[in-house]
C-alpha atoms as a PDB file:
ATOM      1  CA  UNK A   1      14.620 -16.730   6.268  1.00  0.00           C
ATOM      2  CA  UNK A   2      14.320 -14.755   9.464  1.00  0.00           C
ATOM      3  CA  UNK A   3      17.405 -12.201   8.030  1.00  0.00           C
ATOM      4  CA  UNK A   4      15.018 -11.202   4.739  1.00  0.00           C
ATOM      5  CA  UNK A   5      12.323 -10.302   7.604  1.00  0.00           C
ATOM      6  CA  UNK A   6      15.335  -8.137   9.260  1.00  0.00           C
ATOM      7  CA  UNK A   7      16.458  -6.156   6.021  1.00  0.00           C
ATOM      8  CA  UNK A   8      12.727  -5.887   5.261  1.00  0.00           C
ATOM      9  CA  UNK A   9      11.193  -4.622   8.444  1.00  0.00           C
ATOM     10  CA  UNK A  10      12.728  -1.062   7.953  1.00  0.00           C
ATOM     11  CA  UNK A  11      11.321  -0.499   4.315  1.00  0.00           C
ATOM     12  CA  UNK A  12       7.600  -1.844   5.648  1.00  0.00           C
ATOM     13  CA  UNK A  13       7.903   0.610   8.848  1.00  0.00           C
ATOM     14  CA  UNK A  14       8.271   3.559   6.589  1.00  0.00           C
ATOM     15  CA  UNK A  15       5.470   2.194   3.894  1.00  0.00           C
ATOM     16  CA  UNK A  16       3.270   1.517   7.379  1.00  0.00           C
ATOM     17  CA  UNK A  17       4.051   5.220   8.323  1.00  0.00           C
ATOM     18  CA  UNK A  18       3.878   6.662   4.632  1.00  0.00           C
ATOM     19  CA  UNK A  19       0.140   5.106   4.653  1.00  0.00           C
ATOM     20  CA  UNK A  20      -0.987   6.173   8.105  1.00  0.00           C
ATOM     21  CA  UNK A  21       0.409  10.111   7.278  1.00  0.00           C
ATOM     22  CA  UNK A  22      -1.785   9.683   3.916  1.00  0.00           C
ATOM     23  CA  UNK A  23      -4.824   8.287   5.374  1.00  0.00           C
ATOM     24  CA  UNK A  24      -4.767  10.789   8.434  1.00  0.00           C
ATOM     25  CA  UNK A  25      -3.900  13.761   6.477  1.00  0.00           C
ATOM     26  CA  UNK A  26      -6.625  12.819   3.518  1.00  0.00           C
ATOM     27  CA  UNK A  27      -9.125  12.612   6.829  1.00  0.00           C
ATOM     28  CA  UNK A  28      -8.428  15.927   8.015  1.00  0.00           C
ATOM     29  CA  UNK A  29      -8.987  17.469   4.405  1.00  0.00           C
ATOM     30  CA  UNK A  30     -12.266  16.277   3.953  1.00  0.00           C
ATOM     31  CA  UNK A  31     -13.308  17.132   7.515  1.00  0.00           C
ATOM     32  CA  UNK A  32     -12.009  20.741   6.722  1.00  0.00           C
ATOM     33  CA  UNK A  33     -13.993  20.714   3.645  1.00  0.00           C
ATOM     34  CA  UNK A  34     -17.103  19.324   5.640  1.00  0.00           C
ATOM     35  CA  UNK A  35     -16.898  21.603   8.841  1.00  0.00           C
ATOM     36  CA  UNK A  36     -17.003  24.248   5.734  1.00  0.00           C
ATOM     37  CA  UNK A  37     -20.310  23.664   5.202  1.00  0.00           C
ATOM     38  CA  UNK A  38     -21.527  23.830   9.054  1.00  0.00           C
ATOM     39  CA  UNK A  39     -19.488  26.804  10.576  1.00  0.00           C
ATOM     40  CA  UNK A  40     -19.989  30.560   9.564  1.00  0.00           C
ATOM     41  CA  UNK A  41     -18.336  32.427   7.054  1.00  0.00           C
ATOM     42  CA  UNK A  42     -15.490  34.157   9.166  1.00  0.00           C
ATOM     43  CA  UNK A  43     -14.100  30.776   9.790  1.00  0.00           C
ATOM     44  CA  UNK A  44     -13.882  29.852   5.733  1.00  0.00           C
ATOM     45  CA  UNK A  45     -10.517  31.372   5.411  1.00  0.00           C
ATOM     46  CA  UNK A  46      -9.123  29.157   8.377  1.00  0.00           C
ATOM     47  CA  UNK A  47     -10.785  25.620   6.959  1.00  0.00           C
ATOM     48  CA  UNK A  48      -9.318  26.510   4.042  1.00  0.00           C
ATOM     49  CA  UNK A  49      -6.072  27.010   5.158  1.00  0.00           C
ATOM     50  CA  UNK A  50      -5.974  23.564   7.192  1.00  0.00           C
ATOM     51  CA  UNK A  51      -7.393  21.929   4.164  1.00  0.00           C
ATOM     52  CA  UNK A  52      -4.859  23.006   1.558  1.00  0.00           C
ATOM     53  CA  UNK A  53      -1.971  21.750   4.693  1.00  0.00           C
ATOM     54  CA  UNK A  54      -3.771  18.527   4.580  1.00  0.00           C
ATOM     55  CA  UNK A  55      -4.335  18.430   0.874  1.00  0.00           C
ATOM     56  CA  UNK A  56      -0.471  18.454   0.367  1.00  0.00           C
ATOM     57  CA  UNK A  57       0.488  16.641   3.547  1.00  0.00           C
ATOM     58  CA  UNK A  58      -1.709  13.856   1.592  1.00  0.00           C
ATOM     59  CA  UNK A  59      -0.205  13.767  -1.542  1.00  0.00           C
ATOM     60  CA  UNK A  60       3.152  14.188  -0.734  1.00  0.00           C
ATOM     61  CA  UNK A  61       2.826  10.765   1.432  1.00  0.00           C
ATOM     62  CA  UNK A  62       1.534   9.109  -1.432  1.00  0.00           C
ATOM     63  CA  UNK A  63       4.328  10.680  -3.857  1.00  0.00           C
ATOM     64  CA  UNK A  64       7.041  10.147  -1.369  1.00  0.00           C
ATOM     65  CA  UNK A  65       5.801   6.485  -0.623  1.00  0.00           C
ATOM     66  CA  UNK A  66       9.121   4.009  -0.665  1.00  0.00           C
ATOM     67  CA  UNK A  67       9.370   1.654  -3.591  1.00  0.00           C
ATOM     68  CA  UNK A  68       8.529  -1.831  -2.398  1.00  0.00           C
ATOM     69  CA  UNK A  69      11.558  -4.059  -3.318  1.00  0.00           C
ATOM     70  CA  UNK A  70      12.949  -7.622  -1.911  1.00  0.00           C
ATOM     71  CA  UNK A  71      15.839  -7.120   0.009  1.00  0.00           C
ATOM     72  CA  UNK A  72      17.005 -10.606  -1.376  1.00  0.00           C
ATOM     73  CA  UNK A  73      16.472 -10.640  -5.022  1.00  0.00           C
ATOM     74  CA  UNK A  74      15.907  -6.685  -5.676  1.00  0.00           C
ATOM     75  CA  UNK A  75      12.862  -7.342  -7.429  1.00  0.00           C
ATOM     76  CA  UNK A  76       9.515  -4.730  -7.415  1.00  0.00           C
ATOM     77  CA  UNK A  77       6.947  -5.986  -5.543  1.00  0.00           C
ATOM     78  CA  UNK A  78       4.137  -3.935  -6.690  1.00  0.00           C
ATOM     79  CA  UNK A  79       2.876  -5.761  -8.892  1.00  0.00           C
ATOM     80  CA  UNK A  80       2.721  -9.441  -8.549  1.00  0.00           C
ATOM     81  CA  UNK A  81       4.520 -11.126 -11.622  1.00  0.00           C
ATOM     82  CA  UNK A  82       6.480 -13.663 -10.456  1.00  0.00           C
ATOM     83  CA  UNK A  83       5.644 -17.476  -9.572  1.00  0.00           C
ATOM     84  CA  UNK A  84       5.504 -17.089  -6.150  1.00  0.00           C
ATOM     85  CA  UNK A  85       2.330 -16.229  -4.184  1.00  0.00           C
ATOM     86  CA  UNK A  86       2.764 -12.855  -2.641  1.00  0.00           C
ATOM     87  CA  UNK A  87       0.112 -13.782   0.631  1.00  0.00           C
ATOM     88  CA  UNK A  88       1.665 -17.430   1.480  1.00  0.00           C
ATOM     89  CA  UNK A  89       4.552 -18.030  -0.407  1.00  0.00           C
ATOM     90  CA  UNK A  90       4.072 -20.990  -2.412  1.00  0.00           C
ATOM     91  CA  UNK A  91       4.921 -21.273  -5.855  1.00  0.00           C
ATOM     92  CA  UNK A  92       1.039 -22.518  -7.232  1.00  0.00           C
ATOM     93  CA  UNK A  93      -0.078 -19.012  -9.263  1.00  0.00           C
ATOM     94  CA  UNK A  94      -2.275 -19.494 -11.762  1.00  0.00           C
ATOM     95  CA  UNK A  95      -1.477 -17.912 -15.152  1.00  0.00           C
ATOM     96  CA  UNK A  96      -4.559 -15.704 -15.444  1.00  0.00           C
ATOM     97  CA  UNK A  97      -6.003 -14.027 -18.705  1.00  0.00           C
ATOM     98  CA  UNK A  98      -7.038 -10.675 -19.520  1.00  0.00           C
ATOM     99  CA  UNK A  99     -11.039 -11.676 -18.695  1.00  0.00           C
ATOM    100  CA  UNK A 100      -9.566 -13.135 -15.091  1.00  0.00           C
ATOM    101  CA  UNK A 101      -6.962 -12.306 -12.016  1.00  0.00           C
ATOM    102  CA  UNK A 102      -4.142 -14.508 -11.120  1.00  0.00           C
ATOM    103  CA  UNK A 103      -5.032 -16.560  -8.428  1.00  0.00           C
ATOM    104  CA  UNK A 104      -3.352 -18.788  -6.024  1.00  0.00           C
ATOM    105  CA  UNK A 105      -4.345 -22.542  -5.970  1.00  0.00           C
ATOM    106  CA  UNK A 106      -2.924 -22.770  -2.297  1.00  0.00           C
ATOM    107  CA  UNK A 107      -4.393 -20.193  -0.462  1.00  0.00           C
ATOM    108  CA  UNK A 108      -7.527 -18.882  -2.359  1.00  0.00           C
ATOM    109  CA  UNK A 109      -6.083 -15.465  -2.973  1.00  0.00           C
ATOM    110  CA  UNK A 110      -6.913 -13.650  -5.942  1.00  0.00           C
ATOM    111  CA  UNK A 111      -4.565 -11.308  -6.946  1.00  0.00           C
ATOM    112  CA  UNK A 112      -7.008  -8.378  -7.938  1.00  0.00           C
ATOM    113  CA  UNK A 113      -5.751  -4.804  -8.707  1.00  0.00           C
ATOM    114  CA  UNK A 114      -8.483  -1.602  -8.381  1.00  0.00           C
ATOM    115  CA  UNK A 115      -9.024   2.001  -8.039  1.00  0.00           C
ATOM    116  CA  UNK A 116      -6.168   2.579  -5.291  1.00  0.00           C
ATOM    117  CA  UNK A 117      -4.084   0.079  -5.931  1.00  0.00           C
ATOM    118  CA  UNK A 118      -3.688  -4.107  -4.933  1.00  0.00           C
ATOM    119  CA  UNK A 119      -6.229  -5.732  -3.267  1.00  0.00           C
ATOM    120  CA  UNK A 120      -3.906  -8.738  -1.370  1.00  0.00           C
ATOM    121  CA  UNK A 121      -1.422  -8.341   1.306  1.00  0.00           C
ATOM    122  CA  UNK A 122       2.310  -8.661   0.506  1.00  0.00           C
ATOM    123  CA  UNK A 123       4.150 -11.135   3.115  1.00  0.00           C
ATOM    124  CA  UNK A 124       6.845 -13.095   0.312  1.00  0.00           C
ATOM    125  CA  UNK A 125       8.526 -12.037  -2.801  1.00  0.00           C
ATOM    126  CA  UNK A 126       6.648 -12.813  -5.955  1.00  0.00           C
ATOM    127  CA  UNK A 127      10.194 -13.556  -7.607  1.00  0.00           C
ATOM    128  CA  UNK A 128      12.201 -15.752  -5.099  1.00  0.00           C
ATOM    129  CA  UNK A 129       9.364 -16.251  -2.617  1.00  0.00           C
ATOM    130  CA  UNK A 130      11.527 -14.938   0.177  1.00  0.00           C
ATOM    131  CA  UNK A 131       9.375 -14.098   3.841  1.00  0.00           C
ATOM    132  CA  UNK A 132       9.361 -10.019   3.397  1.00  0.00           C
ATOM    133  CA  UNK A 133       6.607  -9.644   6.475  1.00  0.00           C
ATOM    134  CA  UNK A 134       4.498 -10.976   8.560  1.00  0.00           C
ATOM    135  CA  UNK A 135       1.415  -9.059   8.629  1.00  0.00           C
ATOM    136  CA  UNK A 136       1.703  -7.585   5.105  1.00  0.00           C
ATOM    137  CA  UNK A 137       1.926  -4.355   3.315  1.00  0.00           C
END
């Protein structure tokens, strides 16, 4: 159990860093844009030099983002179609329907997808259930 943490805890440092790069990066940009609107003209050609560095910074985090995959079974984990709850690890999913989210009968979680992506933390494999991390991606 404690060797799928191991093989794991590289791929979730770089996801952790990919996200933190993104969100910073994204921040700056729309600061830029912002302090746009406040400063004088002869600093326009600066703020928009710092917010086309951000802009890409940004999205080349997000492109560049490593593919979540079990180090045990080789699986994706972005979505969550296997039997196993992706938050706790136990193997009570419900099947869901197009009208409602799948939703674990152990732990509560509803396994809801949105405008940026999951809403629920990945600790286990949805496939084999193994223990990926302990906080979550």
């Amino acid at each position: 159990m404690s060797s799928s943490l191991e093989s794991f805890a590289p791929i979730a440092q770089r996801y952790r860093r990919h996200e933190k790069i993104a969100a910073a990066a994204f921040t700056l940009f729309m600061l830029s844009i912002a302090a746009g609107f406040l400063v004088s003209k002869g600093f326009m050609p600066v703020l928009m030099v710092v917010a086309l560095i951000a802009w890409l910074a940004a999205l080349t985090a997000m492109i560049t983002f490593p593919p979540l995959q079990c180090t045990e079974c080789n699986e994706q984990l972005g979505r969550a179609t296997g039997s196993h709850c992706p938050v706790c690890g136990s193997q009570s999913l419900s099947q869901g329907s197009w009208l409602r989210a799948r939703a674990c009968t152990g732990c509560g979680q509803t396994l809801r997808y949105g405008k940026g992506g999951r809403r629920f933390k990945i600790c286990y494999c949805t496939h084999c259930g193994a223990h990926l991390d302990k906080n979550g991606l």
